[in-house]
C-alpha atoms as a PDB file:
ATOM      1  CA  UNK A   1     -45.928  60.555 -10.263  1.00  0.00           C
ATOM      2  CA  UNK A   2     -43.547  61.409  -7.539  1.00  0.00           C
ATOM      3  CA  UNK A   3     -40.954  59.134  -8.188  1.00  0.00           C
ATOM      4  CA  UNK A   4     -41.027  59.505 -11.411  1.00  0.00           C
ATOM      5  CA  UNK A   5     -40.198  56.100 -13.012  1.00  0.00           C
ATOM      6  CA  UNK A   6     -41.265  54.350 -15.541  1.00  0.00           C
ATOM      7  CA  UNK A   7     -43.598  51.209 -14.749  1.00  0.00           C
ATOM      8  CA  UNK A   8     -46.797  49.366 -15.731  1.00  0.00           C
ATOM      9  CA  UNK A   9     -50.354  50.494 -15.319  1.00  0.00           C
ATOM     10  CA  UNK A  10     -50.576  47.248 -13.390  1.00  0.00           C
ATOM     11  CA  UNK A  11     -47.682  48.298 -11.052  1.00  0.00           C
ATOM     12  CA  UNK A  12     -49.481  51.549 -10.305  1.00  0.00           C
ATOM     13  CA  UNK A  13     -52.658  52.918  -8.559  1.00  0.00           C
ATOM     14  CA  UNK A  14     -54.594  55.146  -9.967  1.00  0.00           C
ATOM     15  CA  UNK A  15     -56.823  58.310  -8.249  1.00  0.00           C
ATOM     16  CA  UNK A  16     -59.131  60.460  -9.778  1.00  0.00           C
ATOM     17  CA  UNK A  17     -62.056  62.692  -8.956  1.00  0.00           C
ATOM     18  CA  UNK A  18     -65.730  61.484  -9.496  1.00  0.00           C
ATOM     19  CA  UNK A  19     -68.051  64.212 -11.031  1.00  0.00           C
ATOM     20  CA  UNK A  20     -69.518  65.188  -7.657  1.00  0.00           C
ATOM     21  CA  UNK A  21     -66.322  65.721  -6.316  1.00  0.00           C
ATOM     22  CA  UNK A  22     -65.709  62.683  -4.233  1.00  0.00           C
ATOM     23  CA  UNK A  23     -61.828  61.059  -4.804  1.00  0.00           C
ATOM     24  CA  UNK A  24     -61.894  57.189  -5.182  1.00  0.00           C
ATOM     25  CA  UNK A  25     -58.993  55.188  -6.374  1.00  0.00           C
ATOM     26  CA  UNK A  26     -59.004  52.164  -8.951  1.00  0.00           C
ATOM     27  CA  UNK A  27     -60.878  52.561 -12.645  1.00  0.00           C
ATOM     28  CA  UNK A  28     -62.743  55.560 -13.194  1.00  0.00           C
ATOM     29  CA  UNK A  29     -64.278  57.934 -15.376  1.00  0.00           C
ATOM     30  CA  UNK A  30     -62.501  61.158 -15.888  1.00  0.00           C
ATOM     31  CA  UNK A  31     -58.904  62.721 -15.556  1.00  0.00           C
ATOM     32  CA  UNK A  32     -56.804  60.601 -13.016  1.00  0.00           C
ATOM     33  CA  UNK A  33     -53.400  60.421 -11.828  1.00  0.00           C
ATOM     34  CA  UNK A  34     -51.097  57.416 -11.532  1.00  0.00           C
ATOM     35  CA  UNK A  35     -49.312  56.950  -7.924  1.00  0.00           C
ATOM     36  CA  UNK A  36     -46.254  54.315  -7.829  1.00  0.00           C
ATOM     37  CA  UNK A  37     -47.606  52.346  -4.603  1.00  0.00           C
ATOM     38  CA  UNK A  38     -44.440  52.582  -2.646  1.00  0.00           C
ATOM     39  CA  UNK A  39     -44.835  54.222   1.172  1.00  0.00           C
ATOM     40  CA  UNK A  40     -42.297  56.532   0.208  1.00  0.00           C
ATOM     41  CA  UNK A  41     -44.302  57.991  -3.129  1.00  0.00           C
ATOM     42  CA  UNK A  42     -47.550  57.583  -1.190  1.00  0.00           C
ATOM     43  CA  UNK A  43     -46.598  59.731   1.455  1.00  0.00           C
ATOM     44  CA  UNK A  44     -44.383  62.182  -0.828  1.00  0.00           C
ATOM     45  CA  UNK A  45     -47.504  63.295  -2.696  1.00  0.00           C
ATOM     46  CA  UNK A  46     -47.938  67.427  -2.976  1.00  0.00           C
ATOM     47  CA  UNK A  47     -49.797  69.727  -4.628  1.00  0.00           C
ATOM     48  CA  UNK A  48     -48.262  70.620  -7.819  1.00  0.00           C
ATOM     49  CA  UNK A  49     -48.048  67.272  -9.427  1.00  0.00           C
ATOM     50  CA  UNK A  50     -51.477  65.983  -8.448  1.00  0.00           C
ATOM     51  CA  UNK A  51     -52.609  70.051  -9.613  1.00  0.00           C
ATOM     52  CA  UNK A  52     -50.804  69.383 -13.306  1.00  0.00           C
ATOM     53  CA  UNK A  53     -51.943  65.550 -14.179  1.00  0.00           C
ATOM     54  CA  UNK A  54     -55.671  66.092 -12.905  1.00  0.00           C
ATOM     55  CA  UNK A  55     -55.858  69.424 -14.596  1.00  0.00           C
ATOM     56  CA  UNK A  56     -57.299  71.228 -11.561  1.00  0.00           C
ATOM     57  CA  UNK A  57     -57.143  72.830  -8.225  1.00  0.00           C
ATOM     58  CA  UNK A  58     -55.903  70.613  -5.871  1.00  0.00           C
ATOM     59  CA  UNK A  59     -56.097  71.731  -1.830  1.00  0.00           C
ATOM     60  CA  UNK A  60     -54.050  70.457   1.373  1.00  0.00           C
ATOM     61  CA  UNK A  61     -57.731  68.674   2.224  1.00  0.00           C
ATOM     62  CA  UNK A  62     -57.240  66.384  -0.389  1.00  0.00           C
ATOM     63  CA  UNK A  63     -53.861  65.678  -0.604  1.00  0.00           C
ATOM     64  CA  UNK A  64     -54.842  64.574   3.255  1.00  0.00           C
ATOM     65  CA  UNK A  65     -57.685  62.595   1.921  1.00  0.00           C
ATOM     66  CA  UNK A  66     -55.755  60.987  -1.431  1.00  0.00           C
ATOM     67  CA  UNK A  67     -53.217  59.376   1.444  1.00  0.00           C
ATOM     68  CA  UNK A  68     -56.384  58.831   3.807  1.00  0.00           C
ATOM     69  CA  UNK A  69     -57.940  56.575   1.321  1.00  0.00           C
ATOM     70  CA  UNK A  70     -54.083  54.624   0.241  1.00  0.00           C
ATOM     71  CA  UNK A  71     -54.233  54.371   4.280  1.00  0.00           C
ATOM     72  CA  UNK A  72     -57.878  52.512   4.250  1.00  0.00           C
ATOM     73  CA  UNK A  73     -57.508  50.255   1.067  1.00  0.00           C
ATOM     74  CA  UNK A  74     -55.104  47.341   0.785  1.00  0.00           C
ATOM     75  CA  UNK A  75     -53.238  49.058  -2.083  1.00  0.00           C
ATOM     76  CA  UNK A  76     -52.037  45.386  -3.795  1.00  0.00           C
ATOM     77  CA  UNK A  77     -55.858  45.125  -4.611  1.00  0.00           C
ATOM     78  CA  UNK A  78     -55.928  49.228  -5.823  1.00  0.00           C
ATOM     79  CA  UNK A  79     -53.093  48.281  -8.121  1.00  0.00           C
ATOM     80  CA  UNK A  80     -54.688  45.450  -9.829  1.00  0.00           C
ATOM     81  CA  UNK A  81     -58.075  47.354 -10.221  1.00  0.00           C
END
């Protein structure tokens, strides 16, 4: 999404936003996004793009949280998922 080239669904992660509201990465129901898992398109990630593939508002909170959560998970694992 921020790099902008063209890969695999295995050689991406994926994010999206559960019904209550809660962002998980991996498999999911729903509208998601797919990240290139590179530190540079990890922490490149703004508003607008996430705003226009999810199809809804998109804050500085969880922008903060999307890279809070690439931060806590060992994203080889996220990418296979």
């Amino acid at each position: 999404m921020v790099c902008r080239s063209v890969r695999s669904s295995m050689d991406l992660c994926r994010i999206g936003v559960a019904p209550d509201g809660q962002w998980y990465l991996g498999a999911g129901v729903g509208r998601g996004a797919w990240i290139c898992p590179a530190e540079g398109c990890r922490s490149s990630l703004s508003i607008r793009p996430l705003e226009r593939a999810l199809r809804r508002r998109v804050s500085l909170d969880d922008v903060s949280h999307i890279r809070h959560l690439f931060g806590e998970r060992d994203v080889e694992s996220v990418v296979r998922n």
